[in-house]
N, C-alpha and C. Protein backbone atom coordinates (compact mmCIF):
# COMPACT_ATOMS: atom_id res chain seq x y z
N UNK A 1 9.63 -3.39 0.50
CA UNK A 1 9.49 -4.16 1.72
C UNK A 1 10.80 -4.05 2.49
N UNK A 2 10.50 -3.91 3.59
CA UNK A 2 11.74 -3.68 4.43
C UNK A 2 11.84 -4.41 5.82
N UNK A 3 12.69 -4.94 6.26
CA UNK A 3 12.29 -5.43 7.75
C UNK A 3 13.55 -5.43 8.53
N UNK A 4 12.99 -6.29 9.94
CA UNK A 4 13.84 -5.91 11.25
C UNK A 4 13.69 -7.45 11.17
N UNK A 5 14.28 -8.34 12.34
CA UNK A 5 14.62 -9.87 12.32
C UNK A 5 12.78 -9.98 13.28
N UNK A 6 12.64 -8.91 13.93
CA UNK A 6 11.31 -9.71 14.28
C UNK A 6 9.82 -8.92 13.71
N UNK A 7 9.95 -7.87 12.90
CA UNK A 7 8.87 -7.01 11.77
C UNK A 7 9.63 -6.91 10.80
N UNK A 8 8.41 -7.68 9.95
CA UNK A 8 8.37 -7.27 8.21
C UNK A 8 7.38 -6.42 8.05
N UNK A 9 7.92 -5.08 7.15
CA UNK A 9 7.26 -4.25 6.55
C UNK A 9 6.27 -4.13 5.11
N UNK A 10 5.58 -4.69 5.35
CA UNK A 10 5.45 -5.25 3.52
C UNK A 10 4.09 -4.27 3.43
N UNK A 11 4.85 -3.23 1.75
CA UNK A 11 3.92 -2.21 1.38
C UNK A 11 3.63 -2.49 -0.12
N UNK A 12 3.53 -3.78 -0.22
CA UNK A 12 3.41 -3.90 -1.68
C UNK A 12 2.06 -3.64 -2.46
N UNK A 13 1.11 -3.65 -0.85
CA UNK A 13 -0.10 -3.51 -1.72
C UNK A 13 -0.92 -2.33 -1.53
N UNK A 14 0.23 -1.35 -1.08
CA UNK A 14 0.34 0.04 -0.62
C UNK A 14 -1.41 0.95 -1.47
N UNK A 15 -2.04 1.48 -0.68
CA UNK A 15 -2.04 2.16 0.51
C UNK A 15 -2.54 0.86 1.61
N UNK A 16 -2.01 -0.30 1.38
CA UNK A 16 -2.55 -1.19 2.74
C UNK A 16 -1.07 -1.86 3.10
N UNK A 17 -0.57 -1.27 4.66
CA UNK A 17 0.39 -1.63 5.02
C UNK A 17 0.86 -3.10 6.29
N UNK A 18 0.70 -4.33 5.35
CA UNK A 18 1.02 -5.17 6.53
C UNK A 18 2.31 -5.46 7.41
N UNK A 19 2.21 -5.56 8.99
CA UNK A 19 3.26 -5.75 9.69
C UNK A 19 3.07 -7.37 9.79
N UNK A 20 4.32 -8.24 10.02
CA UNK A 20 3.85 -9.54 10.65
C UNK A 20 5.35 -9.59 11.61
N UNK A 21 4.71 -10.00 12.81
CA UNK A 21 5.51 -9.54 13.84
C UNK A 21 5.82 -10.64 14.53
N UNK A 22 7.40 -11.10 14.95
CA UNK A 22 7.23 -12.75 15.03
C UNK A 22 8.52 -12.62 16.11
N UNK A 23 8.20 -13.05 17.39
CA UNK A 23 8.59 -13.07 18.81
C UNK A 23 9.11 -11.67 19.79
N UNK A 24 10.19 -11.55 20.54
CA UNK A 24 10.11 -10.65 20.86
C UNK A 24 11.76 -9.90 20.51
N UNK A 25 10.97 -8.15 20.23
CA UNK A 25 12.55 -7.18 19.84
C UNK A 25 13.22 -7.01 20.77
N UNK A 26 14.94 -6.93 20.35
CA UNK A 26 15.98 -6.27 21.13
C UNK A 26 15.60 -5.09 21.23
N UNK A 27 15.85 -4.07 21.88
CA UNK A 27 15.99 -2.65 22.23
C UNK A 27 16.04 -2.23 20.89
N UNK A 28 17.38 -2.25 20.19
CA UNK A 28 17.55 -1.77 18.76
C UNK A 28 16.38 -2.23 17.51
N UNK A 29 15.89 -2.90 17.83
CA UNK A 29 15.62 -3.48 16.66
C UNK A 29 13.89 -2.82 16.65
N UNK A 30 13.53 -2.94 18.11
CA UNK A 30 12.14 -1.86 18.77
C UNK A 30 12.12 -0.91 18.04
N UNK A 31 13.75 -0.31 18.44
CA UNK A 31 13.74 1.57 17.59
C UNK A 31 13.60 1.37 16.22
N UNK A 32 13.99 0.30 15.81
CA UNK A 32 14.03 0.68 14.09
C UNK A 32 12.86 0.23 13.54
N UNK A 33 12.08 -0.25 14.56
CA UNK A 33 10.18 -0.65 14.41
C UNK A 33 10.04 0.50 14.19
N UNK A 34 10.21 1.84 15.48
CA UNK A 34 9.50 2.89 15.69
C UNK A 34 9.94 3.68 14.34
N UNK A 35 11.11 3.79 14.00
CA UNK A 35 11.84 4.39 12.74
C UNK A 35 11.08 3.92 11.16
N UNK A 36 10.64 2.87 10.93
CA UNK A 36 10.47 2.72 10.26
C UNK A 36 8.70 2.96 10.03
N UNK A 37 8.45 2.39 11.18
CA UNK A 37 6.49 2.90 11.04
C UNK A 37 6.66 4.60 11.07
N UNK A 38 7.49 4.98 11.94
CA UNK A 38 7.32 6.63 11.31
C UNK A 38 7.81 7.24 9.86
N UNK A 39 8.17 5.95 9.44
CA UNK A 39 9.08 6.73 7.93
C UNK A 39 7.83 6.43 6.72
N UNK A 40 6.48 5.16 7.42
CA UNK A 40 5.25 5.72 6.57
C UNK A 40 4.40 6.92 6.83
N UNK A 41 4.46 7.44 7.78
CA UNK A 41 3.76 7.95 8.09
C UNK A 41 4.16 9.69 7.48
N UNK A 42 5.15 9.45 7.37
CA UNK A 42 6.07 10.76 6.46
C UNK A 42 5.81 10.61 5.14
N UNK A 43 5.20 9.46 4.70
CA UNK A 43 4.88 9.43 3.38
C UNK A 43 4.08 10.78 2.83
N UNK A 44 3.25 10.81 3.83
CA UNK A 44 1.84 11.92 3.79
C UNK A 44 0.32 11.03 3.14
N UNK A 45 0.82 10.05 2.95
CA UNK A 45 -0.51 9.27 2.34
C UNK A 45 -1.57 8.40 3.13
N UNK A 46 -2.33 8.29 3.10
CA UNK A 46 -3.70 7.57 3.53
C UNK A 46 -3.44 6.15 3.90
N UNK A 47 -3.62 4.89 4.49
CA UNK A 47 -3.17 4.02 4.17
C UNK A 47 -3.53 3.44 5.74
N UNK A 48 -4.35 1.83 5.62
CA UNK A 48 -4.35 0.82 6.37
C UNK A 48 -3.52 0.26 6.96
N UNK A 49 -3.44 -0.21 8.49
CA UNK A 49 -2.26 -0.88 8.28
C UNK A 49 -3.30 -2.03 9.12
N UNK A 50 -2.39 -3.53 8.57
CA UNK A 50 -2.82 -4.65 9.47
C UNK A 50 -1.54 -5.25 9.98
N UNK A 51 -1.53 -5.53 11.36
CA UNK A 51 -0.25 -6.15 12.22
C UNK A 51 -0.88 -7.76 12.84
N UNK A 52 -0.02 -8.02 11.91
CA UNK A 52 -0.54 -9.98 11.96
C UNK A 52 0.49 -10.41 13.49
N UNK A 53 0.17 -10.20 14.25
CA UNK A 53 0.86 -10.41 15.45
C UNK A 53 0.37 -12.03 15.99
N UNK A 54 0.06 -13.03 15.33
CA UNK A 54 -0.05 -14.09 15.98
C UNK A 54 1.00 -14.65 16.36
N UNK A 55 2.41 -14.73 15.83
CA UNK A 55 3.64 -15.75 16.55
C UNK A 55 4.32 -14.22 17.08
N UNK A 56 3.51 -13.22 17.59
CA UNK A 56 4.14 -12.04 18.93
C UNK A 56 4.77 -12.52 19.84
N UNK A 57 5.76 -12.05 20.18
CA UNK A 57 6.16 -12.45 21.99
C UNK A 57 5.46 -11.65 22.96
N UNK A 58 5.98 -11.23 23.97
CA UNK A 58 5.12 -10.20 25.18
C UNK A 58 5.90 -8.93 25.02
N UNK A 59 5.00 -7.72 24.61
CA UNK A 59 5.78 -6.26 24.54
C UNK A 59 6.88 -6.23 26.26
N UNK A 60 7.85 -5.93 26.25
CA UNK A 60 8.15 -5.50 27.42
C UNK A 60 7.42 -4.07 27.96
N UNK A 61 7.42 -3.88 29.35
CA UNK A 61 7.36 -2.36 30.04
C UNK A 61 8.43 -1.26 29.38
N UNK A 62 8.95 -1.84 28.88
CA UNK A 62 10.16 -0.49 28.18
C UNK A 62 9.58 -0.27 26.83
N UNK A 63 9.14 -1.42 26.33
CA UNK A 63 8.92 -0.96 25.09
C UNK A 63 7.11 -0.47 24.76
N UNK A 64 6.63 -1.29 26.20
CA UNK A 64 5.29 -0.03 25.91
C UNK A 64 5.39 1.12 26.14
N UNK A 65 6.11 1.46 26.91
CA UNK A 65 6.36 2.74 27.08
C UNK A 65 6.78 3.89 26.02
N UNK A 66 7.86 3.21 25.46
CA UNK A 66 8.60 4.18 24.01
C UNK A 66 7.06 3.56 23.37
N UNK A 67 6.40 2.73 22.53
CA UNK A 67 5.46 2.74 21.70
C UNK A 67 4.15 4.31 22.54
N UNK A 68 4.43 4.18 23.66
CA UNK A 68 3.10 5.18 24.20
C UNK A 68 3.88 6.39 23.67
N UNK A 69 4.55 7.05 24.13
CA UNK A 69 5.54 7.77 23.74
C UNK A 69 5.35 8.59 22.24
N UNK A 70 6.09 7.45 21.50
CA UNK A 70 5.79 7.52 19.60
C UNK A 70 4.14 7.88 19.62
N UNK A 71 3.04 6.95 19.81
CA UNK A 71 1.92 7.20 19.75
C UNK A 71 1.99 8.94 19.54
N UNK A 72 2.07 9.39 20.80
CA UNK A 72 1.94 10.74 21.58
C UNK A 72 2.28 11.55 20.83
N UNK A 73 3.83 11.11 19.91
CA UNK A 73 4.60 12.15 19.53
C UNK A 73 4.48 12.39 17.88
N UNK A 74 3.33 11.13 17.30
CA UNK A 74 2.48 11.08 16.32
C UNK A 74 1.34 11.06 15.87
N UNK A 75 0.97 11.61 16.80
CA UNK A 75 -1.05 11.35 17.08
C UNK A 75 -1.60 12.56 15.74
N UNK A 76 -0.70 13.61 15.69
CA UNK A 76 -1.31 14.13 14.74
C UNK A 76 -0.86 13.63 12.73
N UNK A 77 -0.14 13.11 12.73
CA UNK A 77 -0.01 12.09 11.39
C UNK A 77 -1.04 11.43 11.76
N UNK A 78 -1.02 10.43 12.82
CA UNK A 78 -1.76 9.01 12.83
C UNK A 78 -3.00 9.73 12.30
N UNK A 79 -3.59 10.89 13.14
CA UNK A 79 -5.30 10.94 13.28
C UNK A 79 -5.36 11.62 11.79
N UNK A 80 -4.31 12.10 11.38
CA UNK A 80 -4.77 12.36 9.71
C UNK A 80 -4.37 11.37 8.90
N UNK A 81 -3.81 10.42 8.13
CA UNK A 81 -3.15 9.64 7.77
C UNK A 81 -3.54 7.75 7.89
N UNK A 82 -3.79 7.80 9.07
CA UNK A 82 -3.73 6.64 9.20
C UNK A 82 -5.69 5.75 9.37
N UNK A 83 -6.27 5.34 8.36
CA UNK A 83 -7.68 4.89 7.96
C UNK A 83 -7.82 3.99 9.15
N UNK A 84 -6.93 2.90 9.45
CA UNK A 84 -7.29 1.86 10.61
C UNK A 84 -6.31 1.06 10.56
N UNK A 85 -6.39 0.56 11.58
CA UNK A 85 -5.66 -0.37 12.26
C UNK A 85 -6.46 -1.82 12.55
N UNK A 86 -5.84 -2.59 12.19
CA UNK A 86 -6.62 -4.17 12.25
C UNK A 86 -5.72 -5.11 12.83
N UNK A 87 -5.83 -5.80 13.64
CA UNK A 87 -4.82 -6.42 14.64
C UNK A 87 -5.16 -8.00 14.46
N UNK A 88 -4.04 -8.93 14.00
CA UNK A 88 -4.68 -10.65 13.77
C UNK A 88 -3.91 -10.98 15.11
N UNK A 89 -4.69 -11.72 15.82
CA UNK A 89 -4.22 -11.94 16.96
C UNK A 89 -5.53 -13.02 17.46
N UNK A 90 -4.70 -14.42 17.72
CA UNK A 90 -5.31 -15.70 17.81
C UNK A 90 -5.04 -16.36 19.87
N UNK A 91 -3.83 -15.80 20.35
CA UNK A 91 -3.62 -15.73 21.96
C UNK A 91 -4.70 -15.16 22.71
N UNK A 92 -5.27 -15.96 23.67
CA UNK A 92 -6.19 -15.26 24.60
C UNK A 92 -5.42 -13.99 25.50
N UNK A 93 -3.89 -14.63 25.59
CA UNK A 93 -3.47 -13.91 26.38
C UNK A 93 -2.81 -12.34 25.98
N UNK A 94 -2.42 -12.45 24.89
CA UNK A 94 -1.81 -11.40 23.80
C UNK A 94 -3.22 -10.68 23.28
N UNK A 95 -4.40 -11.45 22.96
CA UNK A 95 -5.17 -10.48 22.76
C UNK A 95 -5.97 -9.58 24.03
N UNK A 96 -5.56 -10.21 25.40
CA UNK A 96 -6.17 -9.62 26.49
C UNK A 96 -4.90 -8.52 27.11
N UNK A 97 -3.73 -8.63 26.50
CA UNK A 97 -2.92 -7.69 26.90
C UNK A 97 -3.42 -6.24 25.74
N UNK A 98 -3.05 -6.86 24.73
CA UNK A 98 -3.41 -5.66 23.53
C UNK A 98 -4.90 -4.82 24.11
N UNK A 99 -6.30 -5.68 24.19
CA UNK A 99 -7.11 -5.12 24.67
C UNK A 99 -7.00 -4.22 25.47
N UNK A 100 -6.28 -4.28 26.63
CA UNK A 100 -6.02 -3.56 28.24
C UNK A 100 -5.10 -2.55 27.53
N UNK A 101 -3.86 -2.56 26.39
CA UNK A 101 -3.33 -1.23 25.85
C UNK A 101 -4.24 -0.42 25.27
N UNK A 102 -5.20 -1.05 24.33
CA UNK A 102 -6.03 -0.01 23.63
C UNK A 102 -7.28 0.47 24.39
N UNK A 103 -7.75 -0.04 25.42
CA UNK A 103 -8.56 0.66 26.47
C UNK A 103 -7.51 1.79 27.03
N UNK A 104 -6.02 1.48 27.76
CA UNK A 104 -5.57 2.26 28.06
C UNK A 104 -5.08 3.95 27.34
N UNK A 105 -4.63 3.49 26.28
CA UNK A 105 -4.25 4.18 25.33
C UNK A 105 -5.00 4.03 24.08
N UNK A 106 -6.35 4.30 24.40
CA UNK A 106 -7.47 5.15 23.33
C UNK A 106 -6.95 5.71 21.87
N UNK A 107 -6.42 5.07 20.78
CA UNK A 107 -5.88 5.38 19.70
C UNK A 107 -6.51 6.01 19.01
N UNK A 108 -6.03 7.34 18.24
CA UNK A 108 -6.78 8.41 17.45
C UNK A 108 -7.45 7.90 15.83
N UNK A 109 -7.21 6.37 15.69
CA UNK A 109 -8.05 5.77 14.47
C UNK A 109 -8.92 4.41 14.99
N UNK A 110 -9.55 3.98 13.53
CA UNK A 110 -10.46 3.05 14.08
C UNK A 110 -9.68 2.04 13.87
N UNK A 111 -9.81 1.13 14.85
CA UNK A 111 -9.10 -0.23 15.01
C UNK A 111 -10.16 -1.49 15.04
N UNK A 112 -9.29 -3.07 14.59
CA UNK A 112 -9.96 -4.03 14.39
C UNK A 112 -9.01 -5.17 15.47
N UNK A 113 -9.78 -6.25 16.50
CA UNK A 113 -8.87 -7.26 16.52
C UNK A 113 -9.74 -8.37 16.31
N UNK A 114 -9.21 -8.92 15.63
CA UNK A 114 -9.88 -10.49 14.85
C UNK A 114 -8.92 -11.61 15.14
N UNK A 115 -8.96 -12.54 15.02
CA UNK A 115 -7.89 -14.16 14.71
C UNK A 115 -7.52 -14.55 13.62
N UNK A 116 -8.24 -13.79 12.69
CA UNK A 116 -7.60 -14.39 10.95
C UNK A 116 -7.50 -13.31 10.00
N UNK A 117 -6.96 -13.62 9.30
CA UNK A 117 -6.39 -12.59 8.56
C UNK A 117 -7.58 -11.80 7.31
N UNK A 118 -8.11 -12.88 6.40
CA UNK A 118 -9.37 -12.39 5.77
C UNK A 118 -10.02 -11.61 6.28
N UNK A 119 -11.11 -11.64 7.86
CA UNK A 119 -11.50 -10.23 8.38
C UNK A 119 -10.61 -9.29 8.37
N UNK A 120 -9.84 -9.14 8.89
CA UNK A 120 -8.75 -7.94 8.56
C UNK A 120 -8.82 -7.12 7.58
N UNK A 121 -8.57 -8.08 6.64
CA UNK A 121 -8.61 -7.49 5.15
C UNK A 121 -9.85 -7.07 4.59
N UNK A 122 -10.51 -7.63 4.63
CA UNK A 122 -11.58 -7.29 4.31
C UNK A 122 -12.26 -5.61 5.32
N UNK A 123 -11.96 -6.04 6.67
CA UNK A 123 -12.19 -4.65 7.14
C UNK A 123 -11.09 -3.19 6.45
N UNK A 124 -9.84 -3.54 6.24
CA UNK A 124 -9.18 -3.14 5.77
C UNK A 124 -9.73 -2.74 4.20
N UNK A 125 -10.04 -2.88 3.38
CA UNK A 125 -10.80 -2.74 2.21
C UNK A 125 -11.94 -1.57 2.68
N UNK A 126 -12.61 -2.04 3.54
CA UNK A 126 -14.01 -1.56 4.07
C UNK A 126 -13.26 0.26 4.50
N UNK A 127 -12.57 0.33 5.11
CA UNK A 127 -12.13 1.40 5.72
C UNK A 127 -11.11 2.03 4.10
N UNK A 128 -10.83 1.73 3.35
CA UNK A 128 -10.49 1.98 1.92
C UNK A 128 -11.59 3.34 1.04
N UNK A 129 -12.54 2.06 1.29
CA UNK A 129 -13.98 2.29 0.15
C UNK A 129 -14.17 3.61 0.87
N UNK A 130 -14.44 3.55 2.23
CA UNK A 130 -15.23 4.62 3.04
C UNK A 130 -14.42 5.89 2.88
N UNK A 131 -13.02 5.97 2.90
CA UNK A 131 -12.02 7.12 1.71
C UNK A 131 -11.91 7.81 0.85
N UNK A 132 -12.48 6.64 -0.06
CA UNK A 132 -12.62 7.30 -1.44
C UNK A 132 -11.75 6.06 -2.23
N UNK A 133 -10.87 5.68 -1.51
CA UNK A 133 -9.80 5.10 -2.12
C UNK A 133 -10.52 3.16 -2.56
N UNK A 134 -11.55 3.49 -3.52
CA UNK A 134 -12.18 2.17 -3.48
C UNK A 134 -10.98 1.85 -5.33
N UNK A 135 -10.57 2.00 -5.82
CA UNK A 135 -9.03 0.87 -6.77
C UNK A 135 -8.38 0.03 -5.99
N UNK A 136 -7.39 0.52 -4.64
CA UNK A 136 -7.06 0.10 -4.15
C UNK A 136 -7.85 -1.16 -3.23
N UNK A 137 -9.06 -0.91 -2.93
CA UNK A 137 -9.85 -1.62 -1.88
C UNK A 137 -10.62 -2.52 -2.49
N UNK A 138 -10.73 -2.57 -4.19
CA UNK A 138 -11.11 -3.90 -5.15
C UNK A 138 -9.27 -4.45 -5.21
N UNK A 139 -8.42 -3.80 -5.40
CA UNK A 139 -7.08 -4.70 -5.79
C UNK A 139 -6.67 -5.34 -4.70
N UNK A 140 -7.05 -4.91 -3.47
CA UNK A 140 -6.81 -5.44 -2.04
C UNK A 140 -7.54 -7.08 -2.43
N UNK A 141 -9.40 -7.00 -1.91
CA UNK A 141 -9.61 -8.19 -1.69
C UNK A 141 -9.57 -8.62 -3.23
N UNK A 142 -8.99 -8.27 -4.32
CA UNK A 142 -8.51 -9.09 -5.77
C UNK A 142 -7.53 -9.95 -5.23
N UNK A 143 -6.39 -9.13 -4.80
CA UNK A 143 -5.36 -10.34 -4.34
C UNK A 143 -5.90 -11.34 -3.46
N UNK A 144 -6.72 -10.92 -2.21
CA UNK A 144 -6.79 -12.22 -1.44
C UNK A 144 -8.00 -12.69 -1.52
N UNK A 145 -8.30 -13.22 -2.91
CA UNK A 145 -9.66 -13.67 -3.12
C UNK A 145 -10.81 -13.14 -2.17
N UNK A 146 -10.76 -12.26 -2.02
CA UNK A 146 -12.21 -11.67 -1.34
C UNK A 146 -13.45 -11.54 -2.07
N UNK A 147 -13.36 -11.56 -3.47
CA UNK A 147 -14.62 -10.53 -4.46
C UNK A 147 -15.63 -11.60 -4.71
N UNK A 148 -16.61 -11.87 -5.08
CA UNK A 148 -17.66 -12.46 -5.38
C UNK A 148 -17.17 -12.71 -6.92
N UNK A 149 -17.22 -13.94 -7.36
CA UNK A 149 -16.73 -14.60 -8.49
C UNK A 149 -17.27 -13.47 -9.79
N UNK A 150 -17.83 -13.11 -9.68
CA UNK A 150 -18.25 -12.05 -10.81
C UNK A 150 -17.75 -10.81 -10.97
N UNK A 151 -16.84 -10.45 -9.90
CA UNK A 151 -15.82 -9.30 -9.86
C UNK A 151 -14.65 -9.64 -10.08
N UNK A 152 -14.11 -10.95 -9.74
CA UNK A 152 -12.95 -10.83 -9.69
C UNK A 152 -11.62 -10.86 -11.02
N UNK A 153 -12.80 -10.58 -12.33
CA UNK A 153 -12.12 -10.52 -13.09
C UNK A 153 -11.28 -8.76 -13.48
């Protein structure tokens, strides 16, 4: 696990990678977002990510820009590599900005935005199974009580 003062990187339950993203980045601290989501993506491995963005601040215009940018300059990792994207996001207004980015900028995986974190995960699992990678996608909803009492042993 690794983080910046406003993203935590947490890969503990690797191949499912959660961000939780909490107000808004300095310039520096943006880049070492972008540095560090590209340093999974160098992994070469398969892998979910969910970005719990409910206590988000507002992306600036500079920094959508470098994120469009990165996108661009990773679209071919992302579209091999990356299973989905699941977005927790509870703001009408943060989820109507995010909406208007991902209409704009059409992302090369399948994406989720929900308000709580269980859908997430659970979609996150779902996009696992459909892989191949169904160990990981029972140890996923194992940890967050997802399984029907008769699995979860």
């Amino acid at each position: 696990m690794s983080a910046t003062r406003f993203c935590t990187f947490d890969d503990s339950l690797w191949p499912l990678l959660i961000l939780r993203i909490v107000g808004e980045p300095s310039n520096q601290q943006f880049e070492e977002y972008l540095d560090v989501s590209a340093s999974y993506l160098h992994r070469g491995e398969r892998h979910v990510v969910i970005a719990d963005v409910l206590r988000a601040g507002i992306e600036s215009a500079e920094h959508r820009r470098k994120r469009a940018e990165w996108m661009s300059r990773h679209e071919g990792l992302t579209r091999e590599l990356v299973l989905g994207n699941a977005f927790v996001i509870n703001s009408p207004f943060l989820r109507l900005g995010l909406n208007l980015l991902l209409h704009l900028r059409q992302p090369c995986w399948p994406y989720l935005v929900v308000p709580r974190m269980e859908p997430a995960v659970e979609w996150a699992a779902g996009r696992m199974d459909e892989a191949g990678l169904r160990e990981p996608a029972h140890r996923i909803r194992r940890h967050f009580g997802l399984l029907p009492m008769s699995q979860s042993g």
